[in-house]
Structures are given as structure tokens and as C-alpha cells.
PDB file of N, CA and C in Angstrom:
ATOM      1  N   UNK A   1      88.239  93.781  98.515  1.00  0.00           N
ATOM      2  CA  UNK A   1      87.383  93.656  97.343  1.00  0.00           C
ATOM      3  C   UNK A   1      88.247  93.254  96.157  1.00  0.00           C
ATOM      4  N   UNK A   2      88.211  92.325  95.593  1.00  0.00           N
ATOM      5  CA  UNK A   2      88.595  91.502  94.414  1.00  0.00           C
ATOM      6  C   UNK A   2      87.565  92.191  93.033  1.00  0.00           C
ATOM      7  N   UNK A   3      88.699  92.517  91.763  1.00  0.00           N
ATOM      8  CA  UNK A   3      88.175  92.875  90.822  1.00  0.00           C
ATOM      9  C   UNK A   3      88.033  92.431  89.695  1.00  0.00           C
ATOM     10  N   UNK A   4      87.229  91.874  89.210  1.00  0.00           N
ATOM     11  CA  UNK A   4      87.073  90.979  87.809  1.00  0.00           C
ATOM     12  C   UNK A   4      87.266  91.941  86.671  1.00  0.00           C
ATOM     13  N   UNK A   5      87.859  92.712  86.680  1.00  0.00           N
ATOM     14  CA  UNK A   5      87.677  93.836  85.200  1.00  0.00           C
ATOM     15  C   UNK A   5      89.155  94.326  85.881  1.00  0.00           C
ATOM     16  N   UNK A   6      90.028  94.889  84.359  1.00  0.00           N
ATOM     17  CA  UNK A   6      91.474  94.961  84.222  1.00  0.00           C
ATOM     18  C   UNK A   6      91.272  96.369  85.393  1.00  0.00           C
ATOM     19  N   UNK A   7      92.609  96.863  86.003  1.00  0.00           N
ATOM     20  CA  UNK A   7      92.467  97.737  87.075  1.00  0.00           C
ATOM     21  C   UNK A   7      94.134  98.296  86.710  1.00  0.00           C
ATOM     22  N   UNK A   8      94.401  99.670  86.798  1.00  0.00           N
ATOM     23  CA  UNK A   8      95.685 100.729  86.014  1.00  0.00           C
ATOM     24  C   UNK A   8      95.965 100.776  87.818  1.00  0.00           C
ATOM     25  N   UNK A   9      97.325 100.582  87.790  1.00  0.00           N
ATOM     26  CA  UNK A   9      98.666 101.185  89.066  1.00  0.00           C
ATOM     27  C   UNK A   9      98.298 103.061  88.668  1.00  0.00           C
ATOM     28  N   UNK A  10      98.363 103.532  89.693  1.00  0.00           N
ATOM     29  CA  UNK A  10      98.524 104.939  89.199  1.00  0.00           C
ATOM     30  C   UNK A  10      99.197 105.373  90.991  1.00  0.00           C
ATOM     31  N   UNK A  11     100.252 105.983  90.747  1.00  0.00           N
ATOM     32  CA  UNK A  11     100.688 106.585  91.612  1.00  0.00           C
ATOM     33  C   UNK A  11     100.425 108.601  92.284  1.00  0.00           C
ATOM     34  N   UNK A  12     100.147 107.913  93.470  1.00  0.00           N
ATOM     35  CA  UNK A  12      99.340 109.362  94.303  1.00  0.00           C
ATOM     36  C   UNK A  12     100.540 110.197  94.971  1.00  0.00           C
ATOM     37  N   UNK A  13     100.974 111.539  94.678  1.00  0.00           N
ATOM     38  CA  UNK A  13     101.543 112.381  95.808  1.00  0.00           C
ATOM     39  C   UNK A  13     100.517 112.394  96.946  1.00  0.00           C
ATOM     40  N   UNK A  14     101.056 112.101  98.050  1.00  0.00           N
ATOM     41  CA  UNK A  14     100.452 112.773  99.073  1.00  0.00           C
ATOM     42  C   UNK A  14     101.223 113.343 100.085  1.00  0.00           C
ATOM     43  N   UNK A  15     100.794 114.803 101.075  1.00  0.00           N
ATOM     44  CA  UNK A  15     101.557 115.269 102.076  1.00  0.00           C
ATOM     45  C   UNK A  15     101.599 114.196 102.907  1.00  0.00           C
ATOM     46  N   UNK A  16     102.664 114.077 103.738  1.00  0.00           N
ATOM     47  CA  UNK A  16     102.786 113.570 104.939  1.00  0.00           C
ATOM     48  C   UNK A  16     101.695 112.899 105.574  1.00  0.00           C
ATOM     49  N   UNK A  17     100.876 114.308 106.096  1.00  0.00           N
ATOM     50  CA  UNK A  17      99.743 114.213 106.934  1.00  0.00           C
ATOM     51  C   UNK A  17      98.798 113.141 106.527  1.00  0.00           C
ATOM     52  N   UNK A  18      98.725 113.172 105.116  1.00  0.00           N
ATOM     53  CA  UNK A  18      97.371 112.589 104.603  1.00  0.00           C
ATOM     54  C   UNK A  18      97.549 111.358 104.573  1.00  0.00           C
ATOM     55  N   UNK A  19      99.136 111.066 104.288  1.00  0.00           N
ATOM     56  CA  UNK A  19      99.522 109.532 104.169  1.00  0.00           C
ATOM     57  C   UNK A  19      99.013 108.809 105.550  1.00  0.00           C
ATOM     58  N   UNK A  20      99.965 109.868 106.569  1.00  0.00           N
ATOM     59  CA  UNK A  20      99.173 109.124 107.976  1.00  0.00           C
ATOM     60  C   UNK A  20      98.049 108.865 107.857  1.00  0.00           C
ATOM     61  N   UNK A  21      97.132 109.941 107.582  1.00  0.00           N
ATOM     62  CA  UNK A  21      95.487 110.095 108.112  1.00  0.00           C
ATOM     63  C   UNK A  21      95.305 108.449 107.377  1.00  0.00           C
ATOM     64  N   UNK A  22      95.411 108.028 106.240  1.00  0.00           N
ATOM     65  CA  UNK A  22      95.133 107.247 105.153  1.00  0.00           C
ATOM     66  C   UNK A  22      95.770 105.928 105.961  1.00  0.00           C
ATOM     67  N   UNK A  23      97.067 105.742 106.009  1.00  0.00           N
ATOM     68  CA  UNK A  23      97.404 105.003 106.802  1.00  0.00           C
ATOM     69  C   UNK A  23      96.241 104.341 108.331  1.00  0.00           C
ATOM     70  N   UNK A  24      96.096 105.127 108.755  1.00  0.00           N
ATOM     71  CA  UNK A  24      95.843 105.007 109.830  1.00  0.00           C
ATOM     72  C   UNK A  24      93.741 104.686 109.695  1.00  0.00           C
ATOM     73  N   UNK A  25      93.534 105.113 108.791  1.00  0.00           N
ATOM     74  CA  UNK A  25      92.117 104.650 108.439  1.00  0.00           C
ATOM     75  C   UNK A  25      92.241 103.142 108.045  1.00  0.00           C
ATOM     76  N   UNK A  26      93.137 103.065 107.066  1.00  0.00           N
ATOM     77  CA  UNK A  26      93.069 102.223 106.271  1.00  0.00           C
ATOM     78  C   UNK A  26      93.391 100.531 107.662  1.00  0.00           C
ATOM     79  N   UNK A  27      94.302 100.831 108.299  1.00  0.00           N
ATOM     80  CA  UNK A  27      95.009  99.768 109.454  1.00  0.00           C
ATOM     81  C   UNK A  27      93.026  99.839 110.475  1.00  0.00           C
ATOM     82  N   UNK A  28      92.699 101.026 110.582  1.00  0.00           N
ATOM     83  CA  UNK A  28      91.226 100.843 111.620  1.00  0.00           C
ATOM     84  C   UNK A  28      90.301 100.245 110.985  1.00  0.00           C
ATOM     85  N   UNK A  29      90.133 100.399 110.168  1.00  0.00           N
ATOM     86  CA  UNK A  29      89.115  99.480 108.968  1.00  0.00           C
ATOM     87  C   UNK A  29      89.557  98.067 108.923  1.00  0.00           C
ATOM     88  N   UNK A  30      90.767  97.824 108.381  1.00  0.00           N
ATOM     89  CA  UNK A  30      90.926  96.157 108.396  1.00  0.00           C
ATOM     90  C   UNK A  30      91.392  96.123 106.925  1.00  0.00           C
ATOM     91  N   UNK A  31      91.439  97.350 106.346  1.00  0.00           N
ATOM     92  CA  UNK A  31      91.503  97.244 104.499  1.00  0.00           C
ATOM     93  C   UNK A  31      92.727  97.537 104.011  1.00  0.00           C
ATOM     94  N   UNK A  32      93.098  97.722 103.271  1.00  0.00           N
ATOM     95  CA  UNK A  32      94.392  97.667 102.052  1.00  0.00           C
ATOM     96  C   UNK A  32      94.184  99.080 101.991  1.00  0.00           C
ATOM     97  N   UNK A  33      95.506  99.708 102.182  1.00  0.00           N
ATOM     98  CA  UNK A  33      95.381 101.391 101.390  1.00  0.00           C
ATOM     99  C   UNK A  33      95.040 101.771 100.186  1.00  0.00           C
ATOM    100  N   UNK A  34      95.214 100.613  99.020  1.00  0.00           N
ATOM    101  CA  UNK A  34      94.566 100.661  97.815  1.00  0.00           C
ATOM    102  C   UNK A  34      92.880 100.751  98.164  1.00  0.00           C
ATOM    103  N   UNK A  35      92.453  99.886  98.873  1.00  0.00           N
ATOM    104  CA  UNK A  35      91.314  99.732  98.974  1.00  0.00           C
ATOM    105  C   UNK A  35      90.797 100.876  99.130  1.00  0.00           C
ATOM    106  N   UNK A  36      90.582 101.698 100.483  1.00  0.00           N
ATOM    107  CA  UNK A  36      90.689 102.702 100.749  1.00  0.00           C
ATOM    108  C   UNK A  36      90.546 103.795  99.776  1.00  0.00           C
ATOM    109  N   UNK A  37      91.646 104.032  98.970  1.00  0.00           N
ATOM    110  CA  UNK A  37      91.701 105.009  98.129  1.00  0.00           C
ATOM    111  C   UNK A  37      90.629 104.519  97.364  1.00  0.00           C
ATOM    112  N   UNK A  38      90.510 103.762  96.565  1.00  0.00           N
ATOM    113  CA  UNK A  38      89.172 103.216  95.491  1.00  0.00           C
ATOM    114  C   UNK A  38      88.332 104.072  96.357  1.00  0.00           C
ATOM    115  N   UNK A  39      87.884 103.695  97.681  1.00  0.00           N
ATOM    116  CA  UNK A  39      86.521 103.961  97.943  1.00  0.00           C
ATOM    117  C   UNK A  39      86.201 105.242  97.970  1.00  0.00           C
ATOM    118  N   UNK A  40      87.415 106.210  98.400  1.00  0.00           N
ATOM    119  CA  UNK A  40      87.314 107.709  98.799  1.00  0.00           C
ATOM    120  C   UNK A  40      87.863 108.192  96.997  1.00  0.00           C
ATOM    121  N   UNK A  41      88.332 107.794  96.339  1.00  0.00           N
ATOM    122  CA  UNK A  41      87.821 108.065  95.143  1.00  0.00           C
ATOM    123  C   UNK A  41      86.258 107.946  94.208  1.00  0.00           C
ATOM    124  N   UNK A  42      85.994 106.945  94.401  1.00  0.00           N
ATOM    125  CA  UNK A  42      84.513 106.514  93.735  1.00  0.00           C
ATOM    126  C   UNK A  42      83.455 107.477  94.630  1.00  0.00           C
ATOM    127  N   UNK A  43      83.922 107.383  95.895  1.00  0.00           N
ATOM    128  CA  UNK A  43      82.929 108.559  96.502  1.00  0.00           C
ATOM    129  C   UNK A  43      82.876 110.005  96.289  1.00  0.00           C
ATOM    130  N   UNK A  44      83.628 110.224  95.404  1.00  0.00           N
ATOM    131  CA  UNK A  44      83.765 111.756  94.652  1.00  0.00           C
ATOM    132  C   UNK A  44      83.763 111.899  93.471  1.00  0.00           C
ATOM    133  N   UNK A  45      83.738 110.657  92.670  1.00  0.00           N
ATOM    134  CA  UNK A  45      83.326 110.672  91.042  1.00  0.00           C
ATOM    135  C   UNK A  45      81.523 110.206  91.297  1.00  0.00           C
ATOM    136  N   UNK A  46      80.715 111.082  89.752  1.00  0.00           N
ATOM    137  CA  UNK A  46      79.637 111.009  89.302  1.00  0.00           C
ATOM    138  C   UNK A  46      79.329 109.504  89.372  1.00  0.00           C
ATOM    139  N   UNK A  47      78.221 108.989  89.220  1.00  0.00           N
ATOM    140  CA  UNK A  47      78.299 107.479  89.213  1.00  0.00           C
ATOM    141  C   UNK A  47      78.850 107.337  87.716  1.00  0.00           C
ATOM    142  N   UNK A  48      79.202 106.208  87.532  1.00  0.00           N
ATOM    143  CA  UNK A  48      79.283 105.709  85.792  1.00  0.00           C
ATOM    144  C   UNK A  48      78.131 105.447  85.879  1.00  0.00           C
ATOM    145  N   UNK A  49      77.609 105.206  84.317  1.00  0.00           N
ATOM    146  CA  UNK A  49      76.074 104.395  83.758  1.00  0.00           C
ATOM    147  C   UNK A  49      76.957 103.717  82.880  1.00  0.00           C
ATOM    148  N   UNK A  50      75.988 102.063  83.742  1.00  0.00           N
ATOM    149  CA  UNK A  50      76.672 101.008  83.073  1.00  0.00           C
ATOM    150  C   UNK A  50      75.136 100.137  82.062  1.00  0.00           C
ATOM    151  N   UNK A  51      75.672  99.705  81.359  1.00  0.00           N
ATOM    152  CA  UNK A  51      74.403  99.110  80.415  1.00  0.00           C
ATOM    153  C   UNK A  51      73.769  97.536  81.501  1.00  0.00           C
ATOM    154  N   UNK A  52      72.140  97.616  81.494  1.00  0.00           N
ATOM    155  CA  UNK A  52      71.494  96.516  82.160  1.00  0.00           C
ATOM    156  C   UNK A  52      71.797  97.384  83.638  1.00  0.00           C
ATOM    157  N   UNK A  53      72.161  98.371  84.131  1.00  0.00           N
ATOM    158  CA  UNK A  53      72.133  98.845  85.662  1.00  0.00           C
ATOM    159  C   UNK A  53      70.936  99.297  86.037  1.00  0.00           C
ATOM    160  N   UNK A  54      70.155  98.355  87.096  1.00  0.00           N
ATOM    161  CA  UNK A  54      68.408  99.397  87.202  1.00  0.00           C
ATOM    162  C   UNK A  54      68.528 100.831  87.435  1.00  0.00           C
ATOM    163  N   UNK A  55      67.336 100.879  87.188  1.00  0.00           N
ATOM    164  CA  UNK A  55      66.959 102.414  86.897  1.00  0.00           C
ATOM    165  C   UNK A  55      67.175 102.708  88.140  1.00  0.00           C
ATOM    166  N   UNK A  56      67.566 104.194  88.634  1.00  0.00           N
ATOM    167  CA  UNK A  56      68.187 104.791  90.213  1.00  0.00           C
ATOM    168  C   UNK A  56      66.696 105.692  89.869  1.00  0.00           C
ATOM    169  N   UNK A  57      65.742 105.937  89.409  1.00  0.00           N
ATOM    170  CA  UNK A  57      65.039 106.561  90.023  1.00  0.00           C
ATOM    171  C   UNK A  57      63.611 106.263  89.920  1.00  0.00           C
ATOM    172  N   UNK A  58      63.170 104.613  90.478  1.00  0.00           N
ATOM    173  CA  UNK A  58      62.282 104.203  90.267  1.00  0.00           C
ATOM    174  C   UNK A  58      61.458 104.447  91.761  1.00  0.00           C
ATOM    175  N   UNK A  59      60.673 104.876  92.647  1.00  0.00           N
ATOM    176  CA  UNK A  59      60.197 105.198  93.957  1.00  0.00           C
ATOM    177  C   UNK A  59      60.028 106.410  93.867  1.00  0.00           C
ATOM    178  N   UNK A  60      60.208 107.228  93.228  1.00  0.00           N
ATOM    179  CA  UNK A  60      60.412 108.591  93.476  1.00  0.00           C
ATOM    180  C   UNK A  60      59.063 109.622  93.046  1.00  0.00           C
ATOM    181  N   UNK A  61      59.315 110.710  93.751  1.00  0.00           N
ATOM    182  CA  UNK A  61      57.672 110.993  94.041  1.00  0.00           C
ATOM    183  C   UNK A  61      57.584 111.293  95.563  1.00  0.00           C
ATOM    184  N   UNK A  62      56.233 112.165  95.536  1.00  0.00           N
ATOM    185  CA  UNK A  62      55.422 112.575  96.874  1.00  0.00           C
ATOM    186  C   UNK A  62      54.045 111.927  97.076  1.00  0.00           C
ATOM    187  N   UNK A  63      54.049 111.612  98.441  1.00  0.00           N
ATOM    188  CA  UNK A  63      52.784 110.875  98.260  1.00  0.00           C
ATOM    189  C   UNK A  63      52.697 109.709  98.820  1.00  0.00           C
ATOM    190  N   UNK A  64      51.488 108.796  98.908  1.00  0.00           N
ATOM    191  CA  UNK A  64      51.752 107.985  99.549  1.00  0.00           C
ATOM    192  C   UNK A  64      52.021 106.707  98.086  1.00  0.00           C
ATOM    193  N   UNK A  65      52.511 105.172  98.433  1.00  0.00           N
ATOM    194  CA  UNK A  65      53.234 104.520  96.942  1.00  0.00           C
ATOM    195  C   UNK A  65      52.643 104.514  96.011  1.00  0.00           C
ATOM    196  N   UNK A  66      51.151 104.723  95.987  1.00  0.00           N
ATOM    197  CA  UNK A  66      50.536 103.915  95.256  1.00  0.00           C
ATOM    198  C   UNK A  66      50.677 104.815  93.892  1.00  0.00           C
ATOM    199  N   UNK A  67      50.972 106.336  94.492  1.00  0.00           N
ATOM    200  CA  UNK A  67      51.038 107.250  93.607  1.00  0.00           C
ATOM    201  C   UNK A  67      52.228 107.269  92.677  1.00  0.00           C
ATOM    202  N   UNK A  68      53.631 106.821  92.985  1.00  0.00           N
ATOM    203  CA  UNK A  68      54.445 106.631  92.291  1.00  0.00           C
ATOM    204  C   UNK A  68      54.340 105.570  90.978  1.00  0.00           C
ATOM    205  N   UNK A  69      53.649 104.769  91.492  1.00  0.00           N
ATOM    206  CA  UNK A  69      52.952 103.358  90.608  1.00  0.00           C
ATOM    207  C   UNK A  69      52.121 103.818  89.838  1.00  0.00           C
ATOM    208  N   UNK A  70      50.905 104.467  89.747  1.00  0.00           N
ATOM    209  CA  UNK A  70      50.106 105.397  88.848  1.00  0.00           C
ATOM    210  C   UNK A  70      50.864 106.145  88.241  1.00  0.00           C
ATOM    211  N   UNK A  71      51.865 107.344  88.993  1.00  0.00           N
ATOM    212  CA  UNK A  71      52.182 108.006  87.375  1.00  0.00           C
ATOM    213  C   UNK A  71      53.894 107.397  87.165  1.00  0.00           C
ATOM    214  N   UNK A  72      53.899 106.344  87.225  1.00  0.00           N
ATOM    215  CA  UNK A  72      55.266 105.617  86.693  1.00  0.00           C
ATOM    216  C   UNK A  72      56.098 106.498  85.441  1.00  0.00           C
ATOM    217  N   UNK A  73      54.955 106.268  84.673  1.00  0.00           N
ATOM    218  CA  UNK A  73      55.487 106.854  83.290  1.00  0.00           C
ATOM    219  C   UNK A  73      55.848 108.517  83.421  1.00  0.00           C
ATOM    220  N   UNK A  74      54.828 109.483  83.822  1.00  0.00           N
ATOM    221  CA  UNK A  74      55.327 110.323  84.366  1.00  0.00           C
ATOM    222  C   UNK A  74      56.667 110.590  84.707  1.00  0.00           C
ATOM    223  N   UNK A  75      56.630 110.343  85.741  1.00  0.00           N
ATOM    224  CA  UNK A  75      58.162 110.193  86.621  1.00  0.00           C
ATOM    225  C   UNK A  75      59.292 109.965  85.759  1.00  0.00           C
ATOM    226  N   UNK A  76      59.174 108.445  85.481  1.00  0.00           N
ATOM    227  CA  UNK A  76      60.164 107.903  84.544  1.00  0.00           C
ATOM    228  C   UNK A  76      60.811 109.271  83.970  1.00  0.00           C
ATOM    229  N   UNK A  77      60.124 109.515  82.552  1.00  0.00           N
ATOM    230  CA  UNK A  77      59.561 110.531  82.079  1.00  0.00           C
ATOM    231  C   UNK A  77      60.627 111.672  82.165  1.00  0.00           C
ATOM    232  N   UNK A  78      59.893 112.115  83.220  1.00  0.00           N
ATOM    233  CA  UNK A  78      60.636 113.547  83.888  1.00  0.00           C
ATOM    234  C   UNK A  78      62.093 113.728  84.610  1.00  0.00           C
ATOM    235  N   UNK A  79      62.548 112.341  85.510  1.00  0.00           N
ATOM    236  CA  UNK A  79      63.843 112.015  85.606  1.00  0.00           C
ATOM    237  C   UNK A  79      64.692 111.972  84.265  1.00  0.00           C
ATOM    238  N   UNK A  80      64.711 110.971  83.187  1.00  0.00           N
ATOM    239  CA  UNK A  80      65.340 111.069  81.914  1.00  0.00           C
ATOM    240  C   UNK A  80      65.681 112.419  81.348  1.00  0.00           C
ATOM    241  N   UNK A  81      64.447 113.464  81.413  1.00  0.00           N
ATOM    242  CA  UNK A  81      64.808 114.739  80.810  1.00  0.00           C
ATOM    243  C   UNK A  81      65.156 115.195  81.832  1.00  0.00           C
ATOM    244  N   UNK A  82      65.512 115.364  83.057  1.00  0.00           N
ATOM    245  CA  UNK A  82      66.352 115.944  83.922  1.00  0.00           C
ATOM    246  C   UNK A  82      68.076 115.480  83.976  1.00  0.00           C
ATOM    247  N   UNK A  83      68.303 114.500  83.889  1.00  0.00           N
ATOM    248  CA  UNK A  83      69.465 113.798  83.264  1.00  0.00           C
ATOM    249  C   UNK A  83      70.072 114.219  82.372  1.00  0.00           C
ATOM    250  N   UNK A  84      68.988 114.217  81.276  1.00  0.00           N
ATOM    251  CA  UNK A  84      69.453 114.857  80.154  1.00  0.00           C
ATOM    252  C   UNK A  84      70.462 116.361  80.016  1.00  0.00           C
ATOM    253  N   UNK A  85      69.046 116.947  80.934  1.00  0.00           N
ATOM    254  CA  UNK A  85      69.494 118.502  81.163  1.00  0.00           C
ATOM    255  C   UNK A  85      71.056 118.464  81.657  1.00  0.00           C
ATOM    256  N   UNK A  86      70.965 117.956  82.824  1.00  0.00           N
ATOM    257  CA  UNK A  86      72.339 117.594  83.508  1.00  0.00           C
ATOM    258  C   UNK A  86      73.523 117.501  82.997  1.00  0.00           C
ATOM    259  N   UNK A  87      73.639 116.755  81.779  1.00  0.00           N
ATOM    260  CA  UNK A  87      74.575 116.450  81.397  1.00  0.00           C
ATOM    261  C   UNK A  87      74.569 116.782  79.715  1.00  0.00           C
ATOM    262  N   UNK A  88      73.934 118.084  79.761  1.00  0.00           N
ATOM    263  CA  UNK A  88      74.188 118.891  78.249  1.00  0.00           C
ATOM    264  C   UNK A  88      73.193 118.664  76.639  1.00  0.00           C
ATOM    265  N   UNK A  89      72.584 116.985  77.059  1.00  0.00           N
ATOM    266  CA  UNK A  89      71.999 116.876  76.139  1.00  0.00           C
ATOM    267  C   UNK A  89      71.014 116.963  75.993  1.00  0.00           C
ATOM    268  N   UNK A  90      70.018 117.377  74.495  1.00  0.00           N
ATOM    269  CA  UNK A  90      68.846 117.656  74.740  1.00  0.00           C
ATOM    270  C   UNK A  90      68.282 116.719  74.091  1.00  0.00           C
ATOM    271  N   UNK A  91      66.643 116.556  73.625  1.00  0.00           N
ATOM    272  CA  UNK A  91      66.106 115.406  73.263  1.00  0.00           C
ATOM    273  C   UNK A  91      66.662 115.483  71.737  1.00  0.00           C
TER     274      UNK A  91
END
């Protein structure tokens, strides 16, 4: 994976073991140990929110679709102030 946005060297201790384990993923995959690390990093950070990124909680709901589409606004709605909650801020 090629990155169009500036990217920081940062150097990792790792035990032995893990280097192998890492090593040895990284050679079964076909990928770069950098690579690798990105991914098993990003898979343990929160997502970022990036500006223009669609909305992650547009489908959501019980029911059959049509119901998500009727109370859109609802939903919408109620995800945002759950977010909110989440992350400390209030309206």
C-alpha cells in the first residue's frame, strides 16, 4: 500500500518472539513488515473522523429496510448523540 500523505519512521522494541511471529506473517502474506505493522496498528486505534467520510451509521435499525428509511432522521439523530456521549461531549 502506497501513501499519498507524509508518513513518521518510528522505531518498535520488540521481543524476539514477536519479531519472528511478525516476520513470519509478514513473508506468508506477501507484505512488507512495515505494512503489516500499519495494519495491526490501525486495527487497534479508534477510527479517525475524517471531513467528507460517509456517515458509518446509515442502515441501522431493526426491522425490515423500509423502516430505517422512514425514521432516517431518527436514527441519524440518535447515533450523533451517542457519539457524542462517547467521546465526552455534550450538545
Amino acid at each position: 500500500m502506497r501513501y499519498a500523505v507524509c508518513v513518521k519512521r518510528t522505531t518498535v522494541m520488540l521481543p524476539d518472539e514477536t519479531d519472528a511471529r511478525l516476520r513470519r506473517e509478514a513473508r506468508r502474506r506477501g507484505v512488507s513488515i512495515a505494512e503489516l505493522t500499519r495494519e495491526a496498528i490501525e486495527a487497534c486505534l479508534p477510527p479517525s473522523p475524517r471531513a467528507g467520510t460517509p456517515l458509518s451509521f446509515f442502515a441501522i435499525g431493526a426491522g425490515e429496510p423500509h423502516d430505517a428509511a422512514r425514521d432516517a432522521e431518527r436514527l441519524v439523530s440518535e447515533a450523533i448523540e451517542r457519539r457524542r456521549r462517547r467521546s465526552g461531549r455534550s450538545r
